[in-house]
Every structure is written in structure tokens, then in C-alpha cells.
PDB file of N, CA and C in Angstrom:
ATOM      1  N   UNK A   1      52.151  67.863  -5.026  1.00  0.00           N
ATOM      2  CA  UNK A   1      50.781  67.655  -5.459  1.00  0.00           C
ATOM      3  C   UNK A   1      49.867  67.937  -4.272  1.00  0.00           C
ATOM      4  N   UNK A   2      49.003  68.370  -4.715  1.00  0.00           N
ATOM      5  CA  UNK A   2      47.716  69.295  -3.413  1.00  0.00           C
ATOM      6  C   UNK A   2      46.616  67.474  -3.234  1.00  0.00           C
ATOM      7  N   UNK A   3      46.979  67.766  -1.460  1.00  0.00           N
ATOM      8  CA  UNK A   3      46.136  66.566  -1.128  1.00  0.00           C
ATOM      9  C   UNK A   3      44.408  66.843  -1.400  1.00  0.00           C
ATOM     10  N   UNK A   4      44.155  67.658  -2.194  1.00  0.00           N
ATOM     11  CA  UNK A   4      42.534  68.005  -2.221  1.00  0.00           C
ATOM     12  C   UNK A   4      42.498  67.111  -4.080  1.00  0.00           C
ATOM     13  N   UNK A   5      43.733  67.018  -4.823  1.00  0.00           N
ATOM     14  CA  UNK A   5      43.883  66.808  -6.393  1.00  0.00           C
ATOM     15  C   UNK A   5      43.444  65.371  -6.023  1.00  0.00           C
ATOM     16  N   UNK A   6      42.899  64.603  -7.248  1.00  0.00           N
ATOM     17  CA  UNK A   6      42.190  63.131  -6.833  1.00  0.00           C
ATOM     18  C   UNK A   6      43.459  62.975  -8.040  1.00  0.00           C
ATOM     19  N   UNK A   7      44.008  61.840  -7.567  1.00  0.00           N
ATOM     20  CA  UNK A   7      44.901  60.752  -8.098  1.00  0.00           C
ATOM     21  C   UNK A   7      44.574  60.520  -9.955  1.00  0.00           C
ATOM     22  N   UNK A   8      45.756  60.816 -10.916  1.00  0.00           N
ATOM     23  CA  UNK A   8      45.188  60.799 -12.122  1.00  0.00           C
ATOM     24  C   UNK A   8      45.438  59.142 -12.730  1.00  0.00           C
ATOM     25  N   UNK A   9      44.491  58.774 -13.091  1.00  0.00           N
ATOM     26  CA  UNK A   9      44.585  57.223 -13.154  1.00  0.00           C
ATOM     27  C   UNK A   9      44.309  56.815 -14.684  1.00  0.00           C
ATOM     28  N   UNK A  10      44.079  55.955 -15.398  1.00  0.00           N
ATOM     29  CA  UNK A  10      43.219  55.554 -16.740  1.00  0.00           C
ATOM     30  C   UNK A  10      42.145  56.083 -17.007  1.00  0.00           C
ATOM     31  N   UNK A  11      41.318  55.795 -15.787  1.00  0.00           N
ATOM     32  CA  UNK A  11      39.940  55.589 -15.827  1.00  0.00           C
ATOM     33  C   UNK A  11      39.517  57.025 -15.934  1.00  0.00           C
ATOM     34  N   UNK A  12      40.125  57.707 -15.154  1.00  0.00           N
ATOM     35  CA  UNK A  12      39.889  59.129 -14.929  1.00  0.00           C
ATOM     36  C   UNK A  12      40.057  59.411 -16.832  1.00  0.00           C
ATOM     37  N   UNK A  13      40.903  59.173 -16.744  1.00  0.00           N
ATOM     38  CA  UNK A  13      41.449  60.000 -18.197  1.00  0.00           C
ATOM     39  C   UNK A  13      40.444  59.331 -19.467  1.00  0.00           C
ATOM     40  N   UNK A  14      40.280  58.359 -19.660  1.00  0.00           N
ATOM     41  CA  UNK A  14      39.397  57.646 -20.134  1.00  0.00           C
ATOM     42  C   UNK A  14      37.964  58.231 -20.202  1.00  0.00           C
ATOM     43  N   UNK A  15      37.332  58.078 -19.361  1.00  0.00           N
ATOM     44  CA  UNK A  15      36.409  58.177 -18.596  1.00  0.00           C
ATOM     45  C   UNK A  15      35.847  59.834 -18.680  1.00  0.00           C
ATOM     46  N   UNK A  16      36.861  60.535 -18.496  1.00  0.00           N
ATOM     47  CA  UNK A  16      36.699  62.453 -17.820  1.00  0.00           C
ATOM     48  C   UNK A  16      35.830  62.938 -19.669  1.00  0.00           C
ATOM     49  N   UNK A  17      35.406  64.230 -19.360  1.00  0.00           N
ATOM     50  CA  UNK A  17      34.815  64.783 -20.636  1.00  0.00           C
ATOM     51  C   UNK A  17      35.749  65.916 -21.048  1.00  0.00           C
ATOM     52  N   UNK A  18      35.607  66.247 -22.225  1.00  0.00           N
ATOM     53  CA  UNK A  18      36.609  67.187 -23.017  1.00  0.00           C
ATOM     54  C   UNK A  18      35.686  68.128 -23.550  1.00  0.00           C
ATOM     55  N   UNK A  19      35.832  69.485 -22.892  1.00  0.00           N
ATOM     56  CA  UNK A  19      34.541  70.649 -23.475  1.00  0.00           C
ATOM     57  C   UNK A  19      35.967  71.140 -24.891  1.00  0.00           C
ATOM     58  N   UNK A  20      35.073  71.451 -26.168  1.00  0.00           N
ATOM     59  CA  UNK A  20      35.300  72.052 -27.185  1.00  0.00           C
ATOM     60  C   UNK A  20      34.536  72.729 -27.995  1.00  0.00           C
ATOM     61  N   UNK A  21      35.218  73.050 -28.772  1.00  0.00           N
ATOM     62  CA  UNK A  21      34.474  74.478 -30.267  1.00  0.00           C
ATOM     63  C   UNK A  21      33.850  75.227 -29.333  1.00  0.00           C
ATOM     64  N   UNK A  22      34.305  76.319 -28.623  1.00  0.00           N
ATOM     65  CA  UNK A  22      33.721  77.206 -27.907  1.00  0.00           C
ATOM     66  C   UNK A  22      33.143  78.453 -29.045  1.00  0.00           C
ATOM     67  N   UNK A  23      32.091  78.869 -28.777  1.00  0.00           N
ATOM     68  CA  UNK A  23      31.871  79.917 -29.693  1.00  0.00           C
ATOM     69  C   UNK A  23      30.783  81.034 -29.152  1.00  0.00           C
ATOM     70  N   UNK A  24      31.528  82.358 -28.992  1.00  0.00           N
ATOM     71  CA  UNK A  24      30.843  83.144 -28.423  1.00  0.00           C
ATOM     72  C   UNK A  24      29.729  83.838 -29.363  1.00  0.00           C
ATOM     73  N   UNK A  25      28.354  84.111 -28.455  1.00  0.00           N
ATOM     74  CA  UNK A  25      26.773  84.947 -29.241  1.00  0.00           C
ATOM     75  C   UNK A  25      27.934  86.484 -29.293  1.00  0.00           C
ATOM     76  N   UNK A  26      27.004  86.781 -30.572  1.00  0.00           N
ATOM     77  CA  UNK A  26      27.076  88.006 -31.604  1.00  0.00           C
ATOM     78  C   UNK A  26      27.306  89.223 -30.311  1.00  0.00           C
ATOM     79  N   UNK A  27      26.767  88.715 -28.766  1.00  0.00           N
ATOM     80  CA  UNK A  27      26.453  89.992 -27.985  1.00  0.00           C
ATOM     81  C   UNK A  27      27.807  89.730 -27.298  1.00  0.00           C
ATOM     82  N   UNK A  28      28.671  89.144 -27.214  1.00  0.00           N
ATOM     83  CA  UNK A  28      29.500  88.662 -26.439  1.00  0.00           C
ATOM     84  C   UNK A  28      28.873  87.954 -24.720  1.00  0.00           C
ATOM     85  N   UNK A  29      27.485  87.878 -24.718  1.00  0.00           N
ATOM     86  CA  UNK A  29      26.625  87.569 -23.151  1.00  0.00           C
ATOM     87  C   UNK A  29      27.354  86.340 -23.198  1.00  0.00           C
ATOM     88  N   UNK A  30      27.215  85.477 -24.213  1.00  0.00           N
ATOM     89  CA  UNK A  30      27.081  83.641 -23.881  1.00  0.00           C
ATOM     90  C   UNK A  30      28.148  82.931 -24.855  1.00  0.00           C
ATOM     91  N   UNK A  31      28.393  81.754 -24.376  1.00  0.00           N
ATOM     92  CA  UNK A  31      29.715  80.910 -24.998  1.00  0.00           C
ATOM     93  C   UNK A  31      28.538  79.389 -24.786  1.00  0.00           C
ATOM     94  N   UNK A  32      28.847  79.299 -25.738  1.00  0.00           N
ATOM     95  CA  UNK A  32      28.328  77.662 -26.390  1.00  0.00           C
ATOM     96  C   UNK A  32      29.262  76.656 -26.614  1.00  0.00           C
ATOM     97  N   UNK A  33      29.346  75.433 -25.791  1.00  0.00           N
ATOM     98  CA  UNK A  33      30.830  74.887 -26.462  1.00  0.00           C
ATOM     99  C   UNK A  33      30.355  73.315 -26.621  1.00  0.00           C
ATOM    100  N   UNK A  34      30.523  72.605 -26.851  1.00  0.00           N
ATOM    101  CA  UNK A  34      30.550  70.835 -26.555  1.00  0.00           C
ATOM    102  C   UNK A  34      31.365  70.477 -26.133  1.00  0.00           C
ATOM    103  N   UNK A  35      30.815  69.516 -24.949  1.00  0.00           N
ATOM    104  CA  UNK A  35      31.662  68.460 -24.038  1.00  0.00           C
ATOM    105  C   UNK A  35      31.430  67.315 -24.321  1.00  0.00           C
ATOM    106  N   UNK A  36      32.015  66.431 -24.821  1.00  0.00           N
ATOM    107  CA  UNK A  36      32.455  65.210 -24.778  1.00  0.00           C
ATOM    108  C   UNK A  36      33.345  64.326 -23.837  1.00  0.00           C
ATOM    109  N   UNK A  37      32.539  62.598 -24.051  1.00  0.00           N
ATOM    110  CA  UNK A  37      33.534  61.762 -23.169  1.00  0.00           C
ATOM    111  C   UNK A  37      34.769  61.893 -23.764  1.00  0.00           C
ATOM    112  N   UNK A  38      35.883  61.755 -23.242  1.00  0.00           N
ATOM    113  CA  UNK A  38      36.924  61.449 -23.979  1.00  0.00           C
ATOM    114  C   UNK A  38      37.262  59.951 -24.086  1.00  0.00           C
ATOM    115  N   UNK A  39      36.109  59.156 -24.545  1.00  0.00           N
ATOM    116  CA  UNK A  39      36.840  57.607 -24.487  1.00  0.00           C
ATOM    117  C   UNK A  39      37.264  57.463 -25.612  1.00  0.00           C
ATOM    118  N   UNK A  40      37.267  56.382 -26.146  1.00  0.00           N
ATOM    119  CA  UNK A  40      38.183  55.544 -27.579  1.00  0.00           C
ATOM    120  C   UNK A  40      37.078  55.803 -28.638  1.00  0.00           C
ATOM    121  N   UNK A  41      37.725  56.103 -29.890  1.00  0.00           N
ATOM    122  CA  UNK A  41      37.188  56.440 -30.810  1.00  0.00           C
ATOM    123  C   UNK A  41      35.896  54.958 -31.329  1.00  0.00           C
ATOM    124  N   UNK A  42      36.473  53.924 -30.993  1.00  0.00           N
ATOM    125  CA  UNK A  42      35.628  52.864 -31.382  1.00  0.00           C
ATOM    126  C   UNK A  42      34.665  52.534 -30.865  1.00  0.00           C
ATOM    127  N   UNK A  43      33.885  53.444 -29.681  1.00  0.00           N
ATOM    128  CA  UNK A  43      32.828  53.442 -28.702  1.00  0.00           C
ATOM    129  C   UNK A  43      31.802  54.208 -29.328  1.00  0.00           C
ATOM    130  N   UNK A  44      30.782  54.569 -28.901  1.00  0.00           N
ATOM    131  CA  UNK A  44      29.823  55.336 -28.759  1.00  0.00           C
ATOM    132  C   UNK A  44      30.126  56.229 -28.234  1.00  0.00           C
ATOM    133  N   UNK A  45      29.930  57.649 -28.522  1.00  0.00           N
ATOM    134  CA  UNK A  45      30.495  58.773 -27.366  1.00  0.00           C
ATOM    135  C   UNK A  45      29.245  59.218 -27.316  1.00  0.00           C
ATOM    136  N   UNK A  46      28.835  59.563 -26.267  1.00  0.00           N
ATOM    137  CA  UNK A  46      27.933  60.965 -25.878  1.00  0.00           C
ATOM    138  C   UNK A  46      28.848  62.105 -25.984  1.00  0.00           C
ATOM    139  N   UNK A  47      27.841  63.443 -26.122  1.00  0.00           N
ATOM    140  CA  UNK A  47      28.865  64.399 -26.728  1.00  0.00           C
ATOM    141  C   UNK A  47      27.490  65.059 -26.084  1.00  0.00           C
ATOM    142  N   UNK A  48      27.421  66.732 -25.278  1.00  0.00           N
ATOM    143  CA  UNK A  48      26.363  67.584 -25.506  1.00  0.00           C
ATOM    144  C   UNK A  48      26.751  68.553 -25.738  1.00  0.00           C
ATOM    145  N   UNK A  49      25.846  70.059 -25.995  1.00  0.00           N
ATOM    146  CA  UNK A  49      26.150  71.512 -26.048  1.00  0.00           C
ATOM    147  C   UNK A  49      25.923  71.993 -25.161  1.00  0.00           C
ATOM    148  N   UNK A  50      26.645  72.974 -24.548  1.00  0.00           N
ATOM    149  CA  UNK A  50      25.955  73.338 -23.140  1.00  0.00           C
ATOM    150  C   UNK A  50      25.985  75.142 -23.291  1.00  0.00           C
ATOM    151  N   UNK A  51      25.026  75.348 -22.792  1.00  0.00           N
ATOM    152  CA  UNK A  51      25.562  77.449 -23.029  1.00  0.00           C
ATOM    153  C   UNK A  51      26.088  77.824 -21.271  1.00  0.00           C
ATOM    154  N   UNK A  52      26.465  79.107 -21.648  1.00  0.00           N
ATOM    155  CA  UNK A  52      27.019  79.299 -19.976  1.00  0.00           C
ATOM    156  C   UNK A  52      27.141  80.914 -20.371  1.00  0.00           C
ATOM    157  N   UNK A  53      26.716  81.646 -19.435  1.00  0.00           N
ATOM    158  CA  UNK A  53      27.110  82.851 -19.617  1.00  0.00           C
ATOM    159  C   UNK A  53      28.571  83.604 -18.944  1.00  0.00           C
ATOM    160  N   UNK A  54      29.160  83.961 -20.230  1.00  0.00           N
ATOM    161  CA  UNK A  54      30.591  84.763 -19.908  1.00  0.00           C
ATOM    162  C   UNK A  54      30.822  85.602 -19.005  1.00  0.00           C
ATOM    163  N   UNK A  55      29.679  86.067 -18.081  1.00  0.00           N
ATOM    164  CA  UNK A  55      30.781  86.878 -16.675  1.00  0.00           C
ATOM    165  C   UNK A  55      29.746  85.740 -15.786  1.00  0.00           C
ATOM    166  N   UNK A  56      29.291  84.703 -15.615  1.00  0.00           N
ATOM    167  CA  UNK A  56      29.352  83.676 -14.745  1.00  0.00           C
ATOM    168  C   UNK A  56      27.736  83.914 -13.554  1.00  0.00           C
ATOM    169  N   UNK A  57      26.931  85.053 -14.509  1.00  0.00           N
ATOM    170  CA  UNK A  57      26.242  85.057 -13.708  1.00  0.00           C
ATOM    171  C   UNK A  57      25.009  84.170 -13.508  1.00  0.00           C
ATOM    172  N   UNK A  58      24.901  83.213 -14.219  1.00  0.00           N
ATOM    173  CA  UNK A  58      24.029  81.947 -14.124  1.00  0.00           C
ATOM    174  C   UNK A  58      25.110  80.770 -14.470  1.00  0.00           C
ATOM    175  N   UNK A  59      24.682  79.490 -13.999  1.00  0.00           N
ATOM    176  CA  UNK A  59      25.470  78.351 -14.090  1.00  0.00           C
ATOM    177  C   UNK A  59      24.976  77.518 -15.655  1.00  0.00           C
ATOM    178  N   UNK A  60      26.383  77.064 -15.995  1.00  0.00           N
ATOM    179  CA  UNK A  60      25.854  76.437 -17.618  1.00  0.00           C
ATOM    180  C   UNK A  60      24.693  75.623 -17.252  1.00  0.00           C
ATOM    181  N   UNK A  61      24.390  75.544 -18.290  1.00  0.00           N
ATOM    182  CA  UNK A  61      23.220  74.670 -19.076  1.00  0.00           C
ATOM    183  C   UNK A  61      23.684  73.981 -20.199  1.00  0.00           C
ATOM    184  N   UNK A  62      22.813  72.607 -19.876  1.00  0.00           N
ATOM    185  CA  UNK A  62      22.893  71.500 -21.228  1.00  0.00           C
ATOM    186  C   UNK A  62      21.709  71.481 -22.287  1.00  0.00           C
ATOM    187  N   UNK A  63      22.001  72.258 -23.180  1.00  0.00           N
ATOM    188  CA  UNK A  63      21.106  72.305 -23.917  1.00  0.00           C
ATOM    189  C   UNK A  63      20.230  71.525 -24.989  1.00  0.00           C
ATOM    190  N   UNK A  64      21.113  70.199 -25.712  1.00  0.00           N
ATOM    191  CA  UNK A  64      20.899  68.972 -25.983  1.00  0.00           C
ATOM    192  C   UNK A  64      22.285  67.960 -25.883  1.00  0.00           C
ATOM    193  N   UNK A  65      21.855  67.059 -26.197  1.00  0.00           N
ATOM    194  CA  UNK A  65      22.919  65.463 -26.224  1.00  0.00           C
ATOM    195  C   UNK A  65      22.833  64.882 -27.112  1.00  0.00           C
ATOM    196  N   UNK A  66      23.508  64.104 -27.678  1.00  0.00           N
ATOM    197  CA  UNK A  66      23.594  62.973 -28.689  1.00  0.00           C
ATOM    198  C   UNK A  66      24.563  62.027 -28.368  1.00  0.00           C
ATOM    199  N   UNK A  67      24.280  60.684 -28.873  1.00  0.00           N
ATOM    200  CA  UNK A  67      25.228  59.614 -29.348  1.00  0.00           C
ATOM    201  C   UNK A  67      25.392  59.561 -30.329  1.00  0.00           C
ATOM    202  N   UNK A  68      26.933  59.956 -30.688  1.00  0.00           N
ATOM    203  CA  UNK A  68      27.454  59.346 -31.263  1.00  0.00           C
ATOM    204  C   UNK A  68      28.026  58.058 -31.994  1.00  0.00           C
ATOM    205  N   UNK A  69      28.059  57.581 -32.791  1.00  0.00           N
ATOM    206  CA  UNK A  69      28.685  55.912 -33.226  1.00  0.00           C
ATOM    207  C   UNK A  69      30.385  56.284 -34.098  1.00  0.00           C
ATOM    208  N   UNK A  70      30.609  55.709 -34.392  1.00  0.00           N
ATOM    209  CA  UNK A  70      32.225  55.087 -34.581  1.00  0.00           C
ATOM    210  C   UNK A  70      31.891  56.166 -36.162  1.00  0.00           C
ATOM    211  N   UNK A  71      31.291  55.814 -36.916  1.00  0.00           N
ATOM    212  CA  UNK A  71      31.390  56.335 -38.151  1.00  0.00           C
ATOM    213  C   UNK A  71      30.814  57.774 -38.386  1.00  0.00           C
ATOM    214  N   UNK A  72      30.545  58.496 -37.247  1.00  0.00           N
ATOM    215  CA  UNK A  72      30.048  59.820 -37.022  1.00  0.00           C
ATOM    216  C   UNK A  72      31.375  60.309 -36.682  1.00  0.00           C
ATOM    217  N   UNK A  73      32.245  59.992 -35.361  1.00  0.00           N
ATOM    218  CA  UNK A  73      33.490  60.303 -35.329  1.00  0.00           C
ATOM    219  C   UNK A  73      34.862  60.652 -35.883  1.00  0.00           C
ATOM    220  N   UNK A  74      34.854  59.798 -37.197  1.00  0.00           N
ATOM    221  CA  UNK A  74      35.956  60.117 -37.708  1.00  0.00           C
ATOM    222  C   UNK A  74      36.022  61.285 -38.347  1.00  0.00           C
TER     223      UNK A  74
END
């Protein structure tokens, strides 16, 4: 294990965000995906969309956010 890797713990895992549904624009320029917390389904999650362009020449962007509740999740 590389001494630069930070120790994988609960909290981390708990805690860390999970980017999904990636979906690339009609031009192939940009990928849109949502990141989410990955905590327990019985929480509140924040969840946002973020765009980022596919050869990396600007840094993503968060484009909006929401909370989530328990009965949005399932």
C-alpha cells in the first residue's frame, strides 16, 4: 500500500461521495453525472450534478444540489 493512500476506515466509506448516471452532450464536449454522499439510506443525502468537460480542459462544475429525504431514495 502507497504511503501517500489515506487509511480506508468507516467513516471514509460512509462519509466519501459516489459520482453516477454519467451522460454525455449530443457534441460529445461535456459529461454530466451526479455525486452523491454515500451514507445510509435512512439519512438525508445531498446529491449534486456537476458538468466537466471530456478532454479536461476546464475543471468540473456544480451545477445544482438537493436534499434528499428517505422516501425520495428508495
Amino acid at each position: 500500500m502507497s504511503g501517500d493512500a489515506p487509511e480506508l476506515t468507516t467513516e471514509l466509506v460512509v462519509d466519501g461521495v459516489v459520482p453516477s448516471q454519467p451522460v454525455i452532450s449530443p457534441d460529445g464536449r461535456w459529461v454530466a453525472y451526479v455525486v452523491a454522499l454515500a451514507g445510509r439510506k435512512t439519512e438525508r443525502r445531498m446529491c449534486a450534478i456537476w458538468l466537466a468537460a471530456v478532454d479536461s480542459s476546464s475543471p468540473p462544475a456544480k451545477l445544482t444540489a438537493i436534499t434528499l429525504t428517505a422516501s425520495l431514495i428508495d
